[in-house]
Protein backbone atom coordinates (compact mmCIF):
# COMPACT_ATOMS: atom_id res chain seq x y z
CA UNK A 1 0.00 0.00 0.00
CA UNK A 2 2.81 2.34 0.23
CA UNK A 3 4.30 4.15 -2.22
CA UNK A 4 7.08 2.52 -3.93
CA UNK A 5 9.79 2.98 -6.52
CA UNK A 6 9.38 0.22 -9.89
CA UNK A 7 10.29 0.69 -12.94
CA UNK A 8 10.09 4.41 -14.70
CA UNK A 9 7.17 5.62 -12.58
CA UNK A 10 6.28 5.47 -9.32
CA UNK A 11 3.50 3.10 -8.07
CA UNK A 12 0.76 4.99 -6.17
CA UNK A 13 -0.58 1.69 -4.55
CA UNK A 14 -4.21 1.86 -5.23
CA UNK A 15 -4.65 -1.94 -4.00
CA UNK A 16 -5.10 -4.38 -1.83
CA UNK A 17 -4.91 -8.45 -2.18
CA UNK A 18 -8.30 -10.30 -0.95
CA UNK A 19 -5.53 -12.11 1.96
CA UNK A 20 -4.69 -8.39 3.14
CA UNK A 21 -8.43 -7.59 3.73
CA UNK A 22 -8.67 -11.10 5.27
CA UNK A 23 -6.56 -10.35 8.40
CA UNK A 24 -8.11 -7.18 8.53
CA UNK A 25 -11.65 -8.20 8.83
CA UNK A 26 -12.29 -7.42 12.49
CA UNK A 27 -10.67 -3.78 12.46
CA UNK A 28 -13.38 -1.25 12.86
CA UNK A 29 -10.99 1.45 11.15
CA UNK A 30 -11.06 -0.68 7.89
CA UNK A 31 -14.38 -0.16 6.31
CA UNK A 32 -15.48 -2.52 2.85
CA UNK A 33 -17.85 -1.26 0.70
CA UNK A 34 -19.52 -3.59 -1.82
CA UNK A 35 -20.21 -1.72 -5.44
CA UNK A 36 -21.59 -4.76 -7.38
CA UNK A 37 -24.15 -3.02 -10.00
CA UNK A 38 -25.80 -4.65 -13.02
CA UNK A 39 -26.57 -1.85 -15.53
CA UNK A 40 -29.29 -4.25 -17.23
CA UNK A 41 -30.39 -5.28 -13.36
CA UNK A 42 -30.31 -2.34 -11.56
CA UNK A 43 -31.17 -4.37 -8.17
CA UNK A 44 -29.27 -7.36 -8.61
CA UNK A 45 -26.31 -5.69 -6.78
CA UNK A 46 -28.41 -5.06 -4.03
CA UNK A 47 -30.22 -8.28 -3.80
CA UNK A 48 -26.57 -10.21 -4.01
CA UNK A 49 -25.20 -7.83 -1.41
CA UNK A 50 -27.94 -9.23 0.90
CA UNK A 51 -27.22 -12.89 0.00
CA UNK A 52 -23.59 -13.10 1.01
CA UNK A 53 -21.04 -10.42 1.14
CA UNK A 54 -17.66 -9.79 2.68
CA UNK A 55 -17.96 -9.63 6.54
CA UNK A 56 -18.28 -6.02 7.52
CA UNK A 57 -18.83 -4.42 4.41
CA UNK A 58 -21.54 -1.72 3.53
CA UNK A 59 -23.45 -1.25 0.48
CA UNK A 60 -23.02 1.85 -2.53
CA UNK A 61 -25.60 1.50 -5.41
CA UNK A 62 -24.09 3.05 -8.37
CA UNK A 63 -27.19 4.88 -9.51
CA UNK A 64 -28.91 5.62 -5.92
CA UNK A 65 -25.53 6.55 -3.91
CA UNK A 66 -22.85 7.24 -6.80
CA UNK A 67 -25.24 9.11 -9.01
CA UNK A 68 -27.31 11.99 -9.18
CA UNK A 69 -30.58 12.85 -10.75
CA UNK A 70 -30.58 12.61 -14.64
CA UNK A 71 -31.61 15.46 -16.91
CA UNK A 72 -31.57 16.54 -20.70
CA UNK A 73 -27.80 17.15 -20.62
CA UNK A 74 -24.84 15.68 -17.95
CA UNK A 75 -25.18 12.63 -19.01
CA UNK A 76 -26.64 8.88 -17.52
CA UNK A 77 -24.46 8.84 -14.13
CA UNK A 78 -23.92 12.51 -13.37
CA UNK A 79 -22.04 13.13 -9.78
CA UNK A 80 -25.16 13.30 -7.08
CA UNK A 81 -25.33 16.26 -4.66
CA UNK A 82 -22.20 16.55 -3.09
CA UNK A 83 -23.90 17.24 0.80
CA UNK A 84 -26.13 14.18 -0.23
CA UNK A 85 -22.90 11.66 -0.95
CA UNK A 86 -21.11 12.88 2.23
CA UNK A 87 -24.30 12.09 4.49
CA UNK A 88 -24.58 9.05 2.86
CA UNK A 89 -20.62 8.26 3.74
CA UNK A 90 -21.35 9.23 7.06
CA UNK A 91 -23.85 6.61 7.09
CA UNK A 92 -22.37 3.94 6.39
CA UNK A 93 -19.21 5.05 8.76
CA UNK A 94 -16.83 6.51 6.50
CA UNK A 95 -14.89 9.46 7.92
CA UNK A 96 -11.14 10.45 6.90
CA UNK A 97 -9.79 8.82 9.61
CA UNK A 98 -11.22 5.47 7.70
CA UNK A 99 -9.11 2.83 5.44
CA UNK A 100 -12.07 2.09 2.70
CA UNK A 101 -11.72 -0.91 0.54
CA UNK A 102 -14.20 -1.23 -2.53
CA UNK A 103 -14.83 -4.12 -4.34
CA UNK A 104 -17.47 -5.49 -7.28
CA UNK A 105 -17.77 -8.36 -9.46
CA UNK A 106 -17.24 -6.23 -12.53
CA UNK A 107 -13.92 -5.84 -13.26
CA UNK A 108 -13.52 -2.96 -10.67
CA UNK A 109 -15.81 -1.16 -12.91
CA UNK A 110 -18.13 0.34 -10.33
CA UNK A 111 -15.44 0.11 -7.39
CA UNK A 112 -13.14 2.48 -9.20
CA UNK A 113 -16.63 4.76 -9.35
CA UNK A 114 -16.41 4.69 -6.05
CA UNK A 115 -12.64 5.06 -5.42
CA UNK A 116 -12.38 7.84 -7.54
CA UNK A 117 -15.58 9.97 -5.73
CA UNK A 118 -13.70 9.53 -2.46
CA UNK A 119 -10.88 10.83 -3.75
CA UNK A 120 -12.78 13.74 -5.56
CA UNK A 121 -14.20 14.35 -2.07
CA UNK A 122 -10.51 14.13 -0.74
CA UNK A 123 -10.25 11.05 0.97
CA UNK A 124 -6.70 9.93 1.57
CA UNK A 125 -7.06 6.28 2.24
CA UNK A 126 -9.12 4.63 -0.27
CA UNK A 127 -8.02 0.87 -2.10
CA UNK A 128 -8.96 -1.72 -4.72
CA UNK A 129 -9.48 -4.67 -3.92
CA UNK A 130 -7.52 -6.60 -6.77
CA UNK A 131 -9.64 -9.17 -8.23
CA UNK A 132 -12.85 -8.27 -6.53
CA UNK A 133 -15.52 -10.35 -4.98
CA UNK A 134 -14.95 -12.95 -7.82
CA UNK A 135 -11.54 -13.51 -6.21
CA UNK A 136 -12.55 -13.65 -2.66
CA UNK A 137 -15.38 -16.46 -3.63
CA UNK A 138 -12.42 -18.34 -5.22
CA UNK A 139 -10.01 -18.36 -2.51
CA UNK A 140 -12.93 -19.86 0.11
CA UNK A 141 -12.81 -16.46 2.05
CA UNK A 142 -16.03 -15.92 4.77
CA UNK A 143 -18.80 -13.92 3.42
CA UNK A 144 -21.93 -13.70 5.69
CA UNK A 145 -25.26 -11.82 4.62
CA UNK A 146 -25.77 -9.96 7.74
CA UNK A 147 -25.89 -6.16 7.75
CA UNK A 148 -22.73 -4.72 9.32
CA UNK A 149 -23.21 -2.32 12.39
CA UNK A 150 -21.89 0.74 11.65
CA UNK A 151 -21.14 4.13 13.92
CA UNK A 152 -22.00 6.59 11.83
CA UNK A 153 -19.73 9.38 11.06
CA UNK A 154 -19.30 12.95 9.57
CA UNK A 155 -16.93 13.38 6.19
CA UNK A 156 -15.70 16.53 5.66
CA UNK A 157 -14.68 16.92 2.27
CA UNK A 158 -12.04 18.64 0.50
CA UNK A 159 -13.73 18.65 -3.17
CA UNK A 160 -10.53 18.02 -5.60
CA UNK A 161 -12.41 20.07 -8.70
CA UNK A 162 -9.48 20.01 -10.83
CA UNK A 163 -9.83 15.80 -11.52
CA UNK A 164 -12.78 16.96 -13.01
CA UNK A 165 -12.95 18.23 -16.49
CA UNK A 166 -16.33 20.44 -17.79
CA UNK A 167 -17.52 20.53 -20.75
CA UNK A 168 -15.63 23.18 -22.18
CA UNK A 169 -12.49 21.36 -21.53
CA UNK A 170 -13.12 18.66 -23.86
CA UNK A 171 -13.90 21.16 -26.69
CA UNK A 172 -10.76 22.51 -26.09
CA UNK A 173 -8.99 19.50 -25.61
CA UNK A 174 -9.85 18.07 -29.01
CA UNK A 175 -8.17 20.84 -30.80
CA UNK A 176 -4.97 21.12 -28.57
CA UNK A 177 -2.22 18.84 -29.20
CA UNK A 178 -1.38 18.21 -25.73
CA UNK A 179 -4.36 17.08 -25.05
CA UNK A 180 -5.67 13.22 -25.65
CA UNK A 181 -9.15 12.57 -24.91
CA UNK A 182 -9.42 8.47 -24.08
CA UNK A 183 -12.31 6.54 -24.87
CA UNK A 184 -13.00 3.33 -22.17
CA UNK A 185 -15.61 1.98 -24.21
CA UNK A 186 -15.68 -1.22 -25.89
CA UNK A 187 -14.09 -1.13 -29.83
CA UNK A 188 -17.34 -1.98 -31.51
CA UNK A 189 -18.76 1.14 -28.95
CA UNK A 190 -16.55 3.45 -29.54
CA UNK A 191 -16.09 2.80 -33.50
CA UNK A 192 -19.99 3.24 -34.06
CA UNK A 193 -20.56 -0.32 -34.92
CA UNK A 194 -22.78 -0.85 -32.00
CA UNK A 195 -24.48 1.19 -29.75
CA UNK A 196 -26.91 -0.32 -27.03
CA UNK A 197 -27.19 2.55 -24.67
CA UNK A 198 -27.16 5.73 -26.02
CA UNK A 199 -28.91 7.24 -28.68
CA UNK A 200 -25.95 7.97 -31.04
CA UNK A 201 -23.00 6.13 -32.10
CA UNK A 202 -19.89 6.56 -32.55
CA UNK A 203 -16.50 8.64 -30.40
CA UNK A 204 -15.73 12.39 -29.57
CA UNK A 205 -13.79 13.72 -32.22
CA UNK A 206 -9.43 12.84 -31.99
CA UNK A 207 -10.43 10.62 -28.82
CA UNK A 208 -8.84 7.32 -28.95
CA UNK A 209 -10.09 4.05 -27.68
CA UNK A 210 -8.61 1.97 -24.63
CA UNK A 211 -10.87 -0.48 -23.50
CA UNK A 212 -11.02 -0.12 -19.85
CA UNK A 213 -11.01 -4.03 -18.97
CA UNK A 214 -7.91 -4.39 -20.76
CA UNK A 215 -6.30 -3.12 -17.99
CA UNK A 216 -6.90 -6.58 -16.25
CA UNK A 217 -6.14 -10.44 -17.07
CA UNK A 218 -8.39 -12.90 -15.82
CA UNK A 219 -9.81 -10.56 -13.05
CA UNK A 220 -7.05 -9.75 -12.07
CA UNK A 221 -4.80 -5.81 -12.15
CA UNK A 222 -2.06 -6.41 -14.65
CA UNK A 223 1.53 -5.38 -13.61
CA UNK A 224 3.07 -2.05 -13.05
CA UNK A 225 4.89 -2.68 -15.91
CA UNK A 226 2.45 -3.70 -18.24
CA UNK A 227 0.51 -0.70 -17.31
CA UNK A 228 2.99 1.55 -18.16
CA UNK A 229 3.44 0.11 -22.03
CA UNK A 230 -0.48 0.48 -22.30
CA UNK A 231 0.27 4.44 -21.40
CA UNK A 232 3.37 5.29 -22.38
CA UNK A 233 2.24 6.64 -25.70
CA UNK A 234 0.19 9.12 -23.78
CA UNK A 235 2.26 10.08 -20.61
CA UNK A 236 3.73 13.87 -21.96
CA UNK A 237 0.32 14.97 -22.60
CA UNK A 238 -2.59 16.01 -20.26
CA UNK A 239 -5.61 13.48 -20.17
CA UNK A 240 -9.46 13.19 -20.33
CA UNK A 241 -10.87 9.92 -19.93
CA UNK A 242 -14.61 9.17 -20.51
CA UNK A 243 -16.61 6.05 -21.46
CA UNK A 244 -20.58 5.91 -21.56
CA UNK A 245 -21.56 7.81 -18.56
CA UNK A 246 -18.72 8.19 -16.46
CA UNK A 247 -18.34 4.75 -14.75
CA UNK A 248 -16.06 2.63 -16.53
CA UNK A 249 -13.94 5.53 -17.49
CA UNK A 250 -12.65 5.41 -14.16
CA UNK A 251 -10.90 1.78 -14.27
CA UNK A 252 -8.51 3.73 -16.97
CA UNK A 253 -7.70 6.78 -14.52
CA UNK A 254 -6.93 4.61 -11.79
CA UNK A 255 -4.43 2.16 -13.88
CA UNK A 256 -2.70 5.70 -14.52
CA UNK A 257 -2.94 6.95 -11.22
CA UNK A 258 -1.56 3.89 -10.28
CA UNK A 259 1.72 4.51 -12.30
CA UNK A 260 1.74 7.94 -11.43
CA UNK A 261 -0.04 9.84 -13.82
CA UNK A 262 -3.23 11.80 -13.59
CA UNK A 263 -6.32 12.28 -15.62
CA UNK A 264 -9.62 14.21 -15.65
CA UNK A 265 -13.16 12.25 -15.93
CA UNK A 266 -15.29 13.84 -18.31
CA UNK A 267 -18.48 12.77 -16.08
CA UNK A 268 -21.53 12.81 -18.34
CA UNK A 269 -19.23 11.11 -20.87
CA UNK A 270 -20.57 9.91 -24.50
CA UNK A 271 -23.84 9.86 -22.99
CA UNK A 272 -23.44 13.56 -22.37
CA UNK A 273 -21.66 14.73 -25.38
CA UNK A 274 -23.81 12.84 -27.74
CA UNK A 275 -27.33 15.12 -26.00
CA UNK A 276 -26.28 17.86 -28.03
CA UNK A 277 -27.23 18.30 -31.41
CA UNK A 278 -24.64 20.82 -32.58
CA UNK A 279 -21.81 18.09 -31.64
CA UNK A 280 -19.39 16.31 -33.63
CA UNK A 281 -19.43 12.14 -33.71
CA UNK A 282 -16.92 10.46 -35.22
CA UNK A 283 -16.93 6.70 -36.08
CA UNK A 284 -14.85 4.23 -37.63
């Protein structure tokens, strides 16, 4: 979990292994959340939180805790009210003074959601757990379906605004050179071939496409190095990730925060750029 010197870059240490949380289960200052969230079954997260989960971990719901209400613009996910999402951390016992470990079943897809709104909201101790629930099942780990108690808490945030980039941003970025917008979408997504989600198809214009699961092997968070090589081409410049709606899009900014580079989340994502009218699409 410390900070540590491999390779060219230095490794953040955004993780955890499931046998680190193991021997941690009965410390009240380490707090699991459980993000798992089906987009096509918006309450089967829920319902398989309440079957079995890891011993002492709360429940976020990606659209009812890690997303706010949706309008004509800002996209499928946008952020929720910021005083809302720190009662709601309160709630579940989550103070600064907390080590939070999120986990899903999908590929840290909605646990780096979560990850990367606690750090927005300045939250200094905040991990991965590397391979998920998937991996905990596997290894024979305990998982009850009790609710945890919790003593609820106050957060007091420290918003980070600048990992967050407006509208105007990306405009701007796709004519500066410096500037690479990435795409976490899946190829067919983010070419135009296929679409199931939003009413256009196709990428924001210069964007380029790195599939946010790619980032993992069997479940599992590739090395340090091979994170790097996935980058590299992109490490001089400054970054805007995005995917659909904001979700996925954070998987790719925390492989690069993890080797030491930052990048803004375009939050209402394709979902949002593709609203207006008067906006490029480009497809493959």
């Amino acid at each position: 979990m410390e900070a540590t010197k491999e390779s060219r870059w230095i490794r953040v240490g955004n993780f955890v292994t499931v046998d680190w949380l193991k021997h941690r289960l009965e410390d009240k200052n380490v707090i699991p959340v459980d993000c798992r969230f089906d987009l096509k079954d918006p309450k089967r997260g829920y319902n398989e939180y309440h079957e079995a989960h890891i011993p002492g971990a709360m429940y976020a719901d990606l659209e009812k805790h890690l997303s706010g209400k949706v309008d004509e613009h800002g996209g499928r996910h946008p952020l929720p009210d910021m005083e809302g999402f720190l009662i709601f951390l309160g709630s579940i016992g989550i103070d600064g003074s907390k080590t939070v470990v999120v986990y899903d079943a999908q590929q840290s897809a909605m646990a780096a959601r979560l990850w990367w709104m606690l750090k927005y909201v300045g939250h200094k101790k905040v991990y991965v757990l590397d391979g998920g629930y998937t991996e905990w099942i596997e290894q024979n780990l305990p998982t009850t379906d009790q609710e945890s108690d919790v003593e609820e808490t106050e957060f007091k945030a420290n918003i980070q605004k600048e990992m967050v980039a407006e509208l105007t941003d990306v405009q701007s970025g796709i004519k500066e050179q410096g500037t690479v917008l990435i795409d976490a979408r899946g190829e067919d997504r983010y070419a135009g071939r296929n679409e199931p989600i939003d009413p256009k198809a196709g990428h924001i214009p210069t964007a380029v496409n790195l599939f946010f699961a790619e980032n993992l092997k069997d479940g599992k968070w590739k090395s340090i190095g091979q994170l790097e090589d996935r980058f590299q081409e992109y490490r001089d410049k400054e970054i805007i990730s995005y995917c659909g709606s904001g979700v996925t899009a954070c998987v790719n900014i925390l492989a690069l925060d993890e080797i030491g580079e930052k990048s803004k989340l375009y939050v209402g994502s394709w979902s949002d750029w593709c609203s207006y009218k008067e906006h490029e699409i480009e497809s493959d």
